[in-house]
Protein backbone atom coordinates (compact mmCIF):
# COMPACT_ATOMS: atom_id res chain seq x y z
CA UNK A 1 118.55 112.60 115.14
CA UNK A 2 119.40 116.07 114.55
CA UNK A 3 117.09 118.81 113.62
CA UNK A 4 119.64 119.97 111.09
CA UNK A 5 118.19 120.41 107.41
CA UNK A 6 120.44 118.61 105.30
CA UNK A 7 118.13 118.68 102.17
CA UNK A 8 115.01 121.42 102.07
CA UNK A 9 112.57 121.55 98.75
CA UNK A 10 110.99 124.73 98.32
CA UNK A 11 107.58 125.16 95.95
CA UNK A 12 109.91 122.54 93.35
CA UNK A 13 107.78 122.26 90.38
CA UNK A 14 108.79 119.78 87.00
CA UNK A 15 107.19 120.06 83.58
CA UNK A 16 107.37 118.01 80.63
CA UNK A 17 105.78 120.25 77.41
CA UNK A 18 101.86 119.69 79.31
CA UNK A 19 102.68 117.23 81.77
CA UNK A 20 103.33 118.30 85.13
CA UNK A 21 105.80 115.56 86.53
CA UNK A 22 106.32 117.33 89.92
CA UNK A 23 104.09 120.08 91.55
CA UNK A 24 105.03 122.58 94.11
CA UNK A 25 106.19 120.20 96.54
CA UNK A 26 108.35 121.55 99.88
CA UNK A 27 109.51 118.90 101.94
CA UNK A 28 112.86 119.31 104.45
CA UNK A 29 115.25 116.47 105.37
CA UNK A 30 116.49 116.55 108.68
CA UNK A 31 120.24 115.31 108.84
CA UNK A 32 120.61 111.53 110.06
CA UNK A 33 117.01 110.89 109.01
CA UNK A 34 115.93 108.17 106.89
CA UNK A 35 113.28 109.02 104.75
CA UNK A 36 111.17 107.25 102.21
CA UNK A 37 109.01 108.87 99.32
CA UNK A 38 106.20 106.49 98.19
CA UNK A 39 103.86 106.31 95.85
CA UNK A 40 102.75 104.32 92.65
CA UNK A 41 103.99 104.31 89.23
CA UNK A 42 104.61 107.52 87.11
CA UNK A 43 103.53 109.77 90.80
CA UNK A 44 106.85 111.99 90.81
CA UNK A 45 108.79 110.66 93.33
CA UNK A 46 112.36 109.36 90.77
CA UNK A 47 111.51 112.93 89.22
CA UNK A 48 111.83 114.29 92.69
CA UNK A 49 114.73 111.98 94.11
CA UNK A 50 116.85 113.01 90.50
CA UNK A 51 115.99 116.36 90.86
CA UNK A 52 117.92 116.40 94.42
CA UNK A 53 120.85 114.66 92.87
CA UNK A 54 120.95 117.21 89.85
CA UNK A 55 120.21 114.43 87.31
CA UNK A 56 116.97 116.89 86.56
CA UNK A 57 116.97 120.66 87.46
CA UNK A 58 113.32 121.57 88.16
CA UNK A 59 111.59 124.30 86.28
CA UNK A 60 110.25 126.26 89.37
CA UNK A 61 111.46 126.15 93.05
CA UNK A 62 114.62 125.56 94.64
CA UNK A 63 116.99 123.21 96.24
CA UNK A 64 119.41 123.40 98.98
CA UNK A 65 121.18 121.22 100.33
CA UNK A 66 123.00 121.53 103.64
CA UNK A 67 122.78 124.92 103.47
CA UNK A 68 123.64 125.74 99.68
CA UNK A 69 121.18 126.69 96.80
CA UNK A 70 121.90 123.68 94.44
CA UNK A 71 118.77 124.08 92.05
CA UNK A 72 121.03 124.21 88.78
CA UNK A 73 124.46 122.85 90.24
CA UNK A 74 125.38 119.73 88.05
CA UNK A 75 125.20 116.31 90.36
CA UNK A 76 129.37 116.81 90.47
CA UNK A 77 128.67 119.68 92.44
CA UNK A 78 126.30 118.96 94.90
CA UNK A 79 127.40 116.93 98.67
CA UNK A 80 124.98 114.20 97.36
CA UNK A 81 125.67 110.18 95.42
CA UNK A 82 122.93 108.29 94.25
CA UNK A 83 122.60 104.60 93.85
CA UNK A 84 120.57 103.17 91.49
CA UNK A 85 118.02 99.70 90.91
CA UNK A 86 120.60 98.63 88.48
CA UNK A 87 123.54 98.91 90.31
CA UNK A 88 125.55 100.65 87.27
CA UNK A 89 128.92 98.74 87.99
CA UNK A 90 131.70 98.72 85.69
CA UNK A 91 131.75 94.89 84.38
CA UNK A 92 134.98 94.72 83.57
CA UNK A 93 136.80 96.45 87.12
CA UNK A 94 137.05 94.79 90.36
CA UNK A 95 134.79 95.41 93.21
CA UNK A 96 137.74 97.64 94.59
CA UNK A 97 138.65 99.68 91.27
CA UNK A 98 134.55 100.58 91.15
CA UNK A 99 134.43 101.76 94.57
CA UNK A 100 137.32 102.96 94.20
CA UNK A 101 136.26 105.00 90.57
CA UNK A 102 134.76 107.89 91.66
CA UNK A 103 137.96 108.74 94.41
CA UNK A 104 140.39 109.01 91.13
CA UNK A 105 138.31 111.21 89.35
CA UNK A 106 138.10 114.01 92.45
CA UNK A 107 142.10 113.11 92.59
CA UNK A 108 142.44 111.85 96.19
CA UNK A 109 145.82 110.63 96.73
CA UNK A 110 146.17 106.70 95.69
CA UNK A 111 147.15 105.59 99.42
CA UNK A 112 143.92 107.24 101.35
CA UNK A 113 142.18 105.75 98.11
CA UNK A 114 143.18 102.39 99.36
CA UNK A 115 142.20 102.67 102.92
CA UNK A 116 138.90 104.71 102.16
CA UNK A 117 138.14 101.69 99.65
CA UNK A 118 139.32 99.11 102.23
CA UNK A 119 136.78 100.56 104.99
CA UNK A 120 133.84 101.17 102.69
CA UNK A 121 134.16 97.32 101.28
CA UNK A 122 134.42 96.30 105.28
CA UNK A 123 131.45 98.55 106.09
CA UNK A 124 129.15 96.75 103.57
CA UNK A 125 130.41 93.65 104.81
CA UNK A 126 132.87 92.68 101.22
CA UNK A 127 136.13 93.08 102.62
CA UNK A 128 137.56 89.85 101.63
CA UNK A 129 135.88 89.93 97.68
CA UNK A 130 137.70 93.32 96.53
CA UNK A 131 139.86 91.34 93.61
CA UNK A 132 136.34 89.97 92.14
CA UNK A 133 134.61 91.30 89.17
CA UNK A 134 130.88 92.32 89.46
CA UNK A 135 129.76 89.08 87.08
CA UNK A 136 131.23 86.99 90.12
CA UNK A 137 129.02 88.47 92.31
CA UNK A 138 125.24 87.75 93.75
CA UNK A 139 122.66 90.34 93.17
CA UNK A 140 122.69 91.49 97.30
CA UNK A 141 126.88 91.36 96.55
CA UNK A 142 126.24 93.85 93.58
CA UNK A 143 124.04 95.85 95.57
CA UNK A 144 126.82 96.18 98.37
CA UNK A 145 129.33 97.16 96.04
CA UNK A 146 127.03 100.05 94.98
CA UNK A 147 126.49 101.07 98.15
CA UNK A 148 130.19 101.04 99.02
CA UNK A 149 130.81 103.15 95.82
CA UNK A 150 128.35 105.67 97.24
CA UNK A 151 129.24 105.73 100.95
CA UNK A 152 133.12 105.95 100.34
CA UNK A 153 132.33 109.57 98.39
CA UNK A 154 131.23 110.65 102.34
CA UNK A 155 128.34 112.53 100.74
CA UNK A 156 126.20 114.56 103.18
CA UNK A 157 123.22 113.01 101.68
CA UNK A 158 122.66 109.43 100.02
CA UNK A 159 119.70 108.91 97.22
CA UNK A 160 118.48 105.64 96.99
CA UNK A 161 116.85 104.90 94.07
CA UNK A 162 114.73 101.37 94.18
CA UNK A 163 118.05 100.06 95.12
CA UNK A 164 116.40 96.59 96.25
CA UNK A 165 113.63 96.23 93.30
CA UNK A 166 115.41 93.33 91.44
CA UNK A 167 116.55 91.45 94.61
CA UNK A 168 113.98 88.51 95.27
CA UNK A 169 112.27 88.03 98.27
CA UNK A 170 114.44 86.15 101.31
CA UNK A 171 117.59 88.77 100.18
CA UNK A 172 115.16 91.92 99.94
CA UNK A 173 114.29 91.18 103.65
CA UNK A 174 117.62 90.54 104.42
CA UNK A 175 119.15 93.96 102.46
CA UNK A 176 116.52 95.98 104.00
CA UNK A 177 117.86 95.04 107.59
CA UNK A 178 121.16 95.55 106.55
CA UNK A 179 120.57 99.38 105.04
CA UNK A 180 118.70 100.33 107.82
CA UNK A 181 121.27 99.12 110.41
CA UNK A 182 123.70 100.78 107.96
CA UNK A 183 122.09 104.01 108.13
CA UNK A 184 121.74 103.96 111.81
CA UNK A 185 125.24 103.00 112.10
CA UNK A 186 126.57 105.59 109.90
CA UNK A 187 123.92 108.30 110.82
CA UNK A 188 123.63 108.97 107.31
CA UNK A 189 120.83 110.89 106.05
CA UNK A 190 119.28 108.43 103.61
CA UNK A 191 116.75 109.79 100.63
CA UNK A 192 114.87 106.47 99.52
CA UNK A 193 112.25 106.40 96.60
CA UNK A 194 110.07 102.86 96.55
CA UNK A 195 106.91 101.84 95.52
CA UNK A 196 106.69 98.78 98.13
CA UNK A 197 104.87 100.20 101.28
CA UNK A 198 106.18 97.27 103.05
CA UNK A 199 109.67 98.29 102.62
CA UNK A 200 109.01 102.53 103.42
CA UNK A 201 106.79 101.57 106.47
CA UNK A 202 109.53 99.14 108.48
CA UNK A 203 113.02 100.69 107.08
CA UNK A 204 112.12 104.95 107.35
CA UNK A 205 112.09 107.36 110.33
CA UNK A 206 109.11 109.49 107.70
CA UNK A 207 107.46 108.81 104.89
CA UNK A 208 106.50 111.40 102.24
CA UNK A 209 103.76 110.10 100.41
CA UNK A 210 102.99 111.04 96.63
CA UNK A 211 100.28 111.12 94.44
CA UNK A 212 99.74 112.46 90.83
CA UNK A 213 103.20 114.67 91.18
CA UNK A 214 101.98 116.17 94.50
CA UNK A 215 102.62 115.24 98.08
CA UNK A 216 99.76 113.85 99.49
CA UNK A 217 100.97 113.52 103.23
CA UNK A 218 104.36 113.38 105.27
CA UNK A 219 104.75 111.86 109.19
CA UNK A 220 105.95 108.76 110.75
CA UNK A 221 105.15 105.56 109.45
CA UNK A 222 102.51 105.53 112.88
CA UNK A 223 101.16 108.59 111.54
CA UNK A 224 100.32 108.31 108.01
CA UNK A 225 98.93 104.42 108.76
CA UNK A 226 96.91 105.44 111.74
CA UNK A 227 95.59 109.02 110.72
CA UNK A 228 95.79 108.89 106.97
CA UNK A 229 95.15 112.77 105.31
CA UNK A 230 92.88 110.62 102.52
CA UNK A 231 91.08 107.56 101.31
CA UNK A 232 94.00 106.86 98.88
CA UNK A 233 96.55 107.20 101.31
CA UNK A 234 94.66 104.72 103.39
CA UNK A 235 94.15 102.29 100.88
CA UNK A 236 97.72 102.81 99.45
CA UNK A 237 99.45 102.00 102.56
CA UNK A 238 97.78 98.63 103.52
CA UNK A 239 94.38 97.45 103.27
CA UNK A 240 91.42 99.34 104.62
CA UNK A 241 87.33 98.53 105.24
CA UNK A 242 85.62 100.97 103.15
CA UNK A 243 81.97 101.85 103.86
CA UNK A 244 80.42 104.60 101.93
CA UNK A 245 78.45 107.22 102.88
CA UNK A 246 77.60 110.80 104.78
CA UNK A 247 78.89 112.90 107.32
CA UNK A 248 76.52 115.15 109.17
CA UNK A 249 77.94 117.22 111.11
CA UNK A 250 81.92 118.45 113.05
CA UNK A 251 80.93 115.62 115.81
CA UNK A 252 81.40 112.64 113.24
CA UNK A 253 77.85 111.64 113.09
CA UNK A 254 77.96 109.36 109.78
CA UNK A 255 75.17 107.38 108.45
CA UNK A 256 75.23 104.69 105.80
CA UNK A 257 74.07 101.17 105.19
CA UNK A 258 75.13 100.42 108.25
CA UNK A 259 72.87 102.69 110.03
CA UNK A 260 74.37 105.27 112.25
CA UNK A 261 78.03 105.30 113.43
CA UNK A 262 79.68 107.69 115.42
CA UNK A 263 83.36 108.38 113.74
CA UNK A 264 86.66 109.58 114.62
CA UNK A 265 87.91 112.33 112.14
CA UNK A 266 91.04 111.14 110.75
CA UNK A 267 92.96 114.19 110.42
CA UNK A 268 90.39 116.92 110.23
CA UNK A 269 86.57 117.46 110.74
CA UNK A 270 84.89 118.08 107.62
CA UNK A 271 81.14 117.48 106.71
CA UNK A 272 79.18 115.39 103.17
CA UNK A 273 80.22 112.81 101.37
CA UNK A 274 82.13 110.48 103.95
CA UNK A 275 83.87 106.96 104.30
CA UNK A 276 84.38 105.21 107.21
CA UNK A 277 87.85 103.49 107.29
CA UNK A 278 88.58 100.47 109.75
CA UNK A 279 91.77 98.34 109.23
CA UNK A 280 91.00 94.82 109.01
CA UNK A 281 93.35 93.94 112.57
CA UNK A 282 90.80 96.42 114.52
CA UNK A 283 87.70 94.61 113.15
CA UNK A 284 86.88 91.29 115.35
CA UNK A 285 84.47 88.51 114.35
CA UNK A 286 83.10 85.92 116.59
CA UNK A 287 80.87 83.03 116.14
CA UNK A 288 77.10 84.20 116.92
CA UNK A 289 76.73 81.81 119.32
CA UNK A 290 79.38 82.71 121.57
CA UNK A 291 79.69 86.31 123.09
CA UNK A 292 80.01 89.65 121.52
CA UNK A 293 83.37 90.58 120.96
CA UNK A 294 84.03 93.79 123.10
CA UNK A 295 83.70 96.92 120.64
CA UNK A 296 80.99 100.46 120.48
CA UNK A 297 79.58 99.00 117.01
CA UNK A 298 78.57 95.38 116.79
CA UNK A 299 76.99 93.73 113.25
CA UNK A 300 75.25 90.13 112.08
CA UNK A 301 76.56 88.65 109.02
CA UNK A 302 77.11 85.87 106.91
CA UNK A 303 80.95 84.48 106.34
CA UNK A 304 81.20 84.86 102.41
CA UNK A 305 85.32 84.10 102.34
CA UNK A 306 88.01 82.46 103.66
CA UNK A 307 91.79 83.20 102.93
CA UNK A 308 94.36 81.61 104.53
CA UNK A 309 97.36 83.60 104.30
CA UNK A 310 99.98 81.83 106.64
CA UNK A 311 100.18 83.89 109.81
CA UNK A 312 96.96 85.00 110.06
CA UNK A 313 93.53 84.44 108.19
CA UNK A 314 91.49 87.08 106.09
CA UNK A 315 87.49 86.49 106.85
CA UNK A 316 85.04 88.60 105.01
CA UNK A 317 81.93 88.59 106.04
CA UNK A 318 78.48 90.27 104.77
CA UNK A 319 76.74 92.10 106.71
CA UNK A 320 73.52 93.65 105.07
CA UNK A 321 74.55 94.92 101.69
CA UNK A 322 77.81 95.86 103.31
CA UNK A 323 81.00 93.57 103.29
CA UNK A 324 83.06 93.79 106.27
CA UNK A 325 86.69 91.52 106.11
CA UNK A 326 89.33 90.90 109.27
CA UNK A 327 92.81 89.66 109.91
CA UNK A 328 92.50 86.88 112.16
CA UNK A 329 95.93 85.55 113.97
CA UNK A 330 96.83 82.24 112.93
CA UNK A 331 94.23 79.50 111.56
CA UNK A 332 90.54 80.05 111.60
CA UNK A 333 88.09 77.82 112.57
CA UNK A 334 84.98 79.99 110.80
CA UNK A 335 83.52 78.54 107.62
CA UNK A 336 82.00 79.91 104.62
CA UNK A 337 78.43 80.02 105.25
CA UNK A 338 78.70 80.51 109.54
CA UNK A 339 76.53 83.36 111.37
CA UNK A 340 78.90 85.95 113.07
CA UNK A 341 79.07 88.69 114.70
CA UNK A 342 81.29 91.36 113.90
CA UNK A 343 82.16 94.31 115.80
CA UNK A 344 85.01 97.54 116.22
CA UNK A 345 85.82 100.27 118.80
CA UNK A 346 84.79 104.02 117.53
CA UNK A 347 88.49 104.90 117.82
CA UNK A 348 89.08 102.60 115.12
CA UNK A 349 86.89 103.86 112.97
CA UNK A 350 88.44 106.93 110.78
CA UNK A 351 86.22 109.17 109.16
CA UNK A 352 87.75 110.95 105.55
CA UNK A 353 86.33 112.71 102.61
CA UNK A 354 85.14 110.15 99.88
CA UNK A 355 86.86 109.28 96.91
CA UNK A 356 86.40 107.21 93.90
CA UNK A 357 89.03 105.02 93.80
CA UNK A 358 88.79 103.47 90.68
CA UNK A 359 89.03 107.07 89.50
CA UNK A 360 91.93 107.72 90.94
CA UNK A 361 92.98 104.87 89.78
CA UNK A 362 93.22 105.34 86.35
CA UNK A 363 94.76 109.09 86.60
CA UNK A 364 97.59 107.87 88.87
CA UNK A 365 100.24 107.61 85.90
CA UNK A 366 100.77 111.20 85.47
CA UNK A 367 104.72 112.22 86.70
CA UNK A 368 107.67 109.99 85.77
C-alpha cells in the first residue's frame, strides 16, 4: 500500500441549526487503502462519507483530495464516485447504457465508451448480461452494475455507501469477498461507511470508528479489537465481559467484586473509576472437578446459561455477584446448574475508564 494521501480531513466540522452532525474530525486516507468508518445510527459517518463526495460541504474544515482543496467543489468536480445502498440505476436502460451514463455526460468518445464499459462489466464479473435491464437482475447483479458504473469513471477514490445493507445474508458474505478481492485487485482506495462490525472488521485495512459525530478511535481491525481507546468501542465492536469498578494506581491495580486484579491498561494508564474488559474467547471455564484451566486469575461459579450458537457455545456463569460468560468451540457438555471454575490470563484483561452504557446509549442518535 502506498503512503500516498489520497483523501486527508482536516478539523471538518457539520452543523444542522443546533445539531452538530460532524465534529472536528481529521482523518487521512492513504492511496490503495481500504478503509471502513463505523459506528451506529445517526453517529456522522454518511455525513462524513457525503461530505468527501461533495454531496454536503462542511461548515468548518477542509477537504483535499489527492492533493487538491475540494471543501466546496461540487461532487462533478472532485476525482471521487460514490455508490449508494440503493443502487440508483436507471430502470428503464440496460446494464451497459447505465454504466455507460456517466462516460456520455464527460463526452468520452462513443468507441473507448464501449470498451471502458465492456471491461468494467467483465471486472464485476457481468460481461455476458450488458443487453439486460436492472428489473432482470438479482440484488448482488444490481449491486455489480453499480459498482461497474462507479469503477469505469477511474475515480482516484471510491465511496461506498452501505452498498451491501439490503443484500441478505449468503450474498452479503459472498459480495463482501468479492469487493475486497476487487479492491485488492484494482488497488483502489475504497471509503466504506457501515454499521455491521462484522463486515468493517474482515473486509478493511483500518477502521475509523465514530461516535456521537466524533471519531472515537482509528487502527487496524487488530488494534481497535485488542486495545480498544473506550468501553464503547469495546462493546461496539464485539462482545466484551464487563466488571465494574476502581483503579488505584499507573500499575493497574483494580479492585472490585472480584477482589483484586492486576490489569493491563488498554491504551493508556489512567487512575478511578475503572472496568475490566475480557473478551469472552480469552475467558476459559472448566468443570470444578477437573483441573484449573491455566490463567493468573481463577474464579468458582455457578453455570446460570447455556446458548448454543452453532460453532461454538456461549456459557455464563456467576461467580459471586459478578457474571462472567465464554465462547466455547463447538458443543458444550456444561449444564445449567454445574460448579466451574473459571479463569483468564492478566494480558487479557484490559483496563479502561468507566462508562455508563446505557447512557451512552440513549445519546448515540445525534449526527445523520
Amino acid at each position: 500500500m502506498s503512503d500516498n494521501i489520497d483523501v486527508s480531513l482536516k478539523h471538518v466540522s457539520k452543523f444542522y441549526k443546533d445539531t452538530v452532525a460532524v465534529s472536528d474530525i481529521s482523518l487521512d486516507v492513504r492511496s490503495g487503502e481500504f478503509i471502513s468508518i463505523l459506528g451506529p445510527s445517526g453517529c456522522g459517518k454518511t455525513t462524513t462519507l457525503r461530505m468527501i463526495g461533495g454531496f454536503i460541504l462542511p461548515d468548518e474544515g477542509n477537504i483535499m483530495i489527492a492533493g487538491q482543496d475540494a471543501s466546496q467543489l461540487p461532487p462533478s468536480s472532485r476525482n471521487t464516485n460514490m455508490v449508494f445502498q440503493d443502487y440508483a440505476l436507471f430502470p428503464h436502460m440496460t446494464v451497459a447504457q447505465n454504466v455507460a451514463f456517466g462516460l456520455k455526460i464527460k463526452g468520452i468518445k462513443k468507441n473507448e465508451i464501449q470498451a471502458r464499459v465492456q471491461s468494467a462489466l467483465d471486472l464485476v464479473g457481468l460481461s455476458k448480461y450488458g443487453n439486460r435491464k436492472p428489473g432482470q437482475l438479482s440484488g448482488g447483479q444490481r449491486q455489480r452494475v453499480a459498482l461497474a458504473r462507479a469503477l469505469v469513471l477511474r475515480p482516484v477514490v471510491l465511496l461506498l455507501d452501505e452498498p451491501l445493507g439490503a443484500l441478505d445474508a449468503k450474498i452479503r458474505k459472498q459480495m463482501q469477498a468479492e469487493l475486497k478481492h476487487l479492491q485488492v485487485s484494482l488497488g483502489q482506495t475504497f471509503v466504506y461507511v457501515t454499521h455491521d462490525q462484522e463486515e468493517a472488521m474482515t473486509m478493511s485495512d483500518r477502521v475509523a470508528i465514530m461516535r456521537g459525530g466524533k471519531l472515537e478511535q482509528v487502527g487496524s481491525p487488530e488494534e481497535v479489537y485488542d486495545h480498544p481507546a473506550s468501553l464503547f468501542v469495546a462493546g461496539f465492536l464485539g462482545e466484551c465481559v464487563t466488571i465494574r469498578g476502581v483503579c488505584h494506581d499507573t500499575k493497574g491495580t483494580f479492585t472490585c467484586n472480584l477482589g483484586k486484579i492486576e490489569g493491563e491498561f488498554s491504551v493508556k494508564a489512567f487512575t478511578g473509576d475503572a472496568a475490566l474488559c475480557i473478551r469472552p474467547e480469552y475467558i476459559h471455564i472448566k468443570d470444578s472437578g477437573e483441573p484449573v484451566f491455566h490463567g493468573d486469575y481463577h474464579f468458582s461459579g455457578i453455570v446460570t446459561e447455556k446458548v448454543f450458537k452453532g460453532l461454538n457455545t456461549k456459557v455464563t456463569v456467576k461467580c459471586g455477584e459478578e457474571f462472567l460468560f465464554a465462547e466455547l468451540s463447538g458443543k458444550s457438555s456444561l449444564k445449567v446448574g454445574d460448579n466451574v471454575d473459571v479463569s483468564f490470563m492478566k494480558e487479557h484483561a484490559l483496563l479502561l475508564p468507566y462508562e455508563d452504557m446505557e447512557t451512552i446509549s440513549v445519546h448515540e442518535e445525534v449526527g445523520f
